[in-house]
N, C-alpha and C. Protein backbone atom coordinates (compact mmCIF):
# COMPACT_ATOMS: atom_id res chain seq x y z
N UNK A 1 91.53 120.39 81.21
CA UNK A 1 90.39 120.76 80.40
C UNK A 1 90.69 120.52 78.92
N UNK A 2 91.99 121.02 78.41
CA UNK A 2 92.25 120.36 76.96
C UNK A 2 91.92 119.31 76.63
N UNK A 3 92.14 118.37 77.12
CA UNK A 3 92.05 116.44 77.29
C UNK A 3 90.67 116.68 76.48
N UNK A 4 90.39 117.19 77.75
CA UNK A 4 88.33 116.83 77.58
C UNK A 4 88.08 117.00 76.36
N UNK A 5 88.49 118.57 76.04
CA UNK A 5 87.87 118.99 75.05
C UNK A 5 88.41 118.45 73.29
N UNK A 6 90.02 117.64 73.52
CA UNK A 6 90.02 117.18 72.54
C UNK A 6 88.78 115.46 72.44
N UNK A 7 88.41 115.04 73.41
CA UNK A 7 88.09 113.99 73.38
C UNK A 7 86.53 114.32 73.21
N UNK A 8 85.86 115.37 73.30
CA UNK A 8 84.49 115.07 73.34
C UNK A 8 84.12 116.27 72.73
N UNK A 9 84.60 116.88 71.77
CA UNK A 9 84.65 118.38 71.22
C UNK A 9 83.29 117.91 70.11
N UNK A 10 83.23 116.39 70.04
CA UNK A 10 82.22 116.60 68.83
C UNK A 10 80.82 115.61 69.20
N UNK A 11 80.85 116.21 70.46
CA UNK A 11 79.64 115.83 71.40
C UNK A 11 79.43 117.18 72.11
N UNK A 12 79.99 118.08 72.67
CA UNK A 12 80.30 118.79 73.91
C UNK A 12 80.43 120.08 73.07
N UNK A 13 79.72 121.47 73.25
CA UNK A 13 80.47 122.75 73.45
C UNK A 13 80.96 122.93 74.72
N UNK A 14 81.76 123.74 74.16
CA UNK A 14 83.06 124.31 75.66
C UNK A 14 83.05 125.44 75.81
N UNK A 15 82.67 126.11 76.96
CA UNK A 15 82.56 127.76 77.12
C UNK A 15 83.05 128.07 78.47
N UNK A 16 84.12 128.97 78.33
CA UNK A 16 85.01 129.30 79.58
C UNK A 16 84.46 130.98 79.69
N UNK A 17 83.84 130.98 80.82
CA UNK A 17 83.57 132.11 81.89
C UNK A 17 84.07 132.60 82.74
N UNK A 18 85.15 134.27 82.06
CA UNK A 18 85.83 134.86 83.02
C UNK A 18 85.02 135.59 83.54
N UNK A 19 85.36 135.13 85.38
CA UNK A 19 84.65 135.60 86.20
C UNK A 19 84.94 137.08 86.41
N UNK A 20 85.50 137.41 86.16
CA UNK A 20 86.18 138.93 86.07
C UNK A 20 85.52 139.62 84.99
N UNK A 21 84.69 139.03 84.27
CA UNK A 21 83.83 139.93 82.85
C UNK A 21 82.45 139.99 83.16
N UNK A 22 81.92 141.26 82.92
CA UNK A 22 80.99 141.02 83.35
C UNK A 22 80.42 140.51 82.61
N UNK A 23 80.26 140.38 81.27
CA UNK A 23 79.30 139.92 80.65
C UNK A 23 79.39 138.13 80.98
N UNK A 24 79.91 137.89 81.80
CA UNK A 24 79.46 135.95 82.60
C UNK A 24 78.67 136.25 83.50
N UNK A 25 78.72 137.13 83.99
CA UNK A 25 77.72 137.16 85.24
C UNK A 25 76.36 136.64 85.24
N UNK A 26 75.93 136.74 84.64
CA UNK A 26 74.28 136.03 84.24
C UNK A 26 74.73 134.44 83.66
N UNK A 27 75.45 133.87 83.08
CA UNK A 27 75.63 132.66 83.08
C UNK A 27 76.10 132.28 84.78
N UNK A 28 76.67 132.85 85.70
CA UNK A 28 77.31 132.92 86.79
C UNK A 28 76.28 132.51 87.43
N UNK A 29 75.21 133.19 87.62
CA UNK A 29 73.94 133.52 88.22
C UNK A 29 73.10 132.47 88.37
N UNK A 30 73.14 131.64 86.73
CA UNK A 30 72.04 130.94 86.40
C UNK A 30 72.69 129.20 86.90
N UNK A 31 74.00 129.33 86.73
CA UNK A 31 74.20 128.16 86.93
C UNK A 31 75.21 127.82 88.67
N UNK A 32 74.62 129.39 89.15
CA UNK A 32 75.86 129.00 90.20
C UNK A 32 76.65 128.86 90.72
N UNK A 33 77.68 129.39 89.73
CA UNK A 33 79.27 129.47 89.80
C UNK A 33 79.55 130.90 90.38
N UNK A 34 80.28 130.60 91.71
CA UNK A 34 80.76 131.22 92.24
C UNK A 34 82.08 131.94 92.54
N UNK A 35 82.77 130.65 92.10
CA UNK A 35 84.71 131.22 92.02
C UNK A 35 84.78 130.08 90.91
N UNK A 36 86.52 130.55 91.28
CA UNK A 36 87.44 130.25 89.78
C UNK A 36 87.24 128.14 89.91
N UNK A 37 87.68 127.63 88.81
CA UNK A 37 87.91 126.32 88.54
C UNK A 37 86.40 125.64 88.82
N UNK A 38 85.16 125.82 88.32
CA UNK A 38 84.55 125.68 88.98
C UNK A 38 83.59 124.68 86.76
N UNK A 39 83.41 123.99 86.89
CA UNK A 39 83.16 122.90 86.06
C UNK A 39 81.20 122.27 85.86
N UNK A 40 81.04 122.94 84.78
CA UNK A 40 79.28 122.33 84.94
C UNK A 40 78.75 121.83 83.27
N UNK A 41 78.50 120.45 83.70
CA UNK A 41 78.01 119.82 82.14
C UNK A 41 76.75 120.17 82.35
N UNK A 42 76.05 120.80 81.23
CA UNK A 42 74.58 121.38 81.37
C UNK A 42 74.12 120.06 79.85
N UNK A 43 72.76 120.13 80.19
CA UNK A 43 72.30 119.44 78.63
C UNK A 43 71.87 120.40 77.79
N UNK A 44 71.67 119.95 76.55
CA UNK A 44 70.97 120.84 75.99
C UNK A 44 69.40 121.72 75.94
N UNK A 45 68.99 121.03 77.34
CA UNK A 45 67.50 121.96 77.75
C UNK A 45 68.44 122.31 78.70
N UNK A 46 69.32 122.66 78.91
CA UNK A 46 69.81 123.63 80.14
C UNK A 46 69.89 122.85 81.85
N UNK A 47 69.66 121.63 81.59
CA UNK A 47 69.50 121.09 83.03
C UNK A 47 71.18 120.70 83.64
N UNK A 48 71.42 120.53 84.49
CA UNK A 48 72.57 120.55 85.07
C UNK A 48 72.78 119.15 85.41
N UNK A 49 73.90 118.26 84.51
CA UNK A 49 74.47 116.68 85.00
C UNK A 49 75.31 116.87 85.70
N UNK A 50 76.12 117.08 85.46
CA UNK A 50 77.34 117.35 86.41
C UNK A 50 78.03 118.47 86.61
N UNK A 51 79.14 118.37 88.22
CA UNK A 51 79.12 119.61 88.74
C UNK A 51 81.02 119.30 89.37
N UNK A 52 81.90 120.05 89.06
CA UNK A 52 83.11 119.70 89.39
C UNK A 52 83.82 120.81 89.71
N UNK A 53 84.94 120.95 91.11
CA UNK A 53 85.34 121.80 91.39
C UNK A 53 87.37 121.81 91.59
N UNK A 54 87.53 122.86 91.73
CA UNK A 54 89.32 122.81 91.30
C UNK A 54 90.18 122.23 90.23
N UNK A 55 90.75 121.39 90.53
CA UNK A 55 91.73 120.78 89.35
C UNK A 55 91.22 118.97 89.28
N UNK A 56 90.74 118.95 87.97
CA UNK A 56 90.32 118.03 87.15
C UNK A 56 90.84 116.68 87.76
N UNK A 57 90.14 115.70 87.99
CA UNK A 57 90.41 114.47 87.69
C UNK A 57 90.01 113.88 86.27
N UNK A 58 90.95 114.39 85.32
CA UNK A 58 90.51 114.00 84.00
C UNK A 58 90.01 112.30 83.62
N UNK A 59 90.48 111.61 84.01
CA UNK A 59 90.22 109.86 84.20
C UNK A 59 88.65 109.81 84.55
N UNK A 60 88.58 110.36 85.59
CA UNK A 60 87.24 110.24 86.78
C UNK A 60 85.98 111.03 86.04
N UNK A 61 86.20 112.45 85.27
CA UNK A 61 85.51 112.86 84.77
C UNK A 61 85.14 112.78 82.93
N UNK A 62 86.12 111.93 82.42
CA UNK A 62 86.03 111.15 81.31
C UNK A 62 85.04 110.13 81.81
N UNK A 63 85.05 108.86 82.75
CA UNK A 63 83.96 107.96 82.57
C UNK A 63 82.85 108.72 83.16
N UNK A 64 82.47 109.70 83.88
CA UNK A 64 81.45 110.23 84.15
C UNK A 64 80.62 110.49 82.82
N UNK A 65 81.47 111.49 82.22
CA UNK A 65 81.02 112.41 80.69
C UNK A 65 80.42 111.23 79.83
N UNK A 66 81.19 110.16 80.10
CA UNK A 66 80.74 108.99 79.14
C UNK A 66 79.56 108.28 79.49
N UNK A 67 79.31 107.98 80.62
CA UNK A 67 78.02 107.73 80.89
C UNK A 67 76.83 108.47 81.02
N UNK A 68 77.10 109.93 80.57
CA UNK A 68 75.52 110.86 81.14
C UNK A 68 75.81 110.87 78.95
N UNK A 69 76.76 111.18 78.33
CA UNK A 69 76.42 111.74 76.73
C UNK A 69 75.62 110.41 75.72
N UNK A 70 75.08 111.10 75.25
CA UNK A 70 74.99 109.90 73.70
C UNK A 70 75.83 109.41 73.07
N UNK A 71 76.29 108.36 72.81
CA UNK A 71 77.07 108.33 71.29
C UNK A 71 77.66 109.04 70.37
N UNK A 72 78.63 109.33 69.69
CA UNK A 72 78.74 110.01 68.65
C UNK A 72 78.50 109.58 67.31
């Protein structure tokens, strides 16, 4: 997740949801996330591009990210 976030930090917010707090629970809710490692690029109207689970294929989900974002 570092990778990512150094590479697309100025395209991308990054928000990590401990599932153990409650106050995620309503992000939990809305987008679905059910357990731990669990990965969702939303747009900025809230719609859901992509959806990734466990441990990162950082490579695989770099050209993904790159084809759904704009430009910087």
């Amino acid at each position: 997740m570092n990778g990512l976030e150094g590479t697309f930090s100025d395209r991308v917010d990054f928000f990590i949801l401990d599932i153990n707090n409650p106050d995620s629970q309503a992000y939990m809710d809305q987008y679905a996330i059910r357990g731990r490692s669990t990965y969702v690029l939303i747009d900025a109207e809230g719609n859901e591009l992509g959806r990734w689970f466990g441990p990162l294929n950082e490579a695989g989900v770099t050209a993904q990210m790159e084809n759904w974002l704009p430009e910087s």
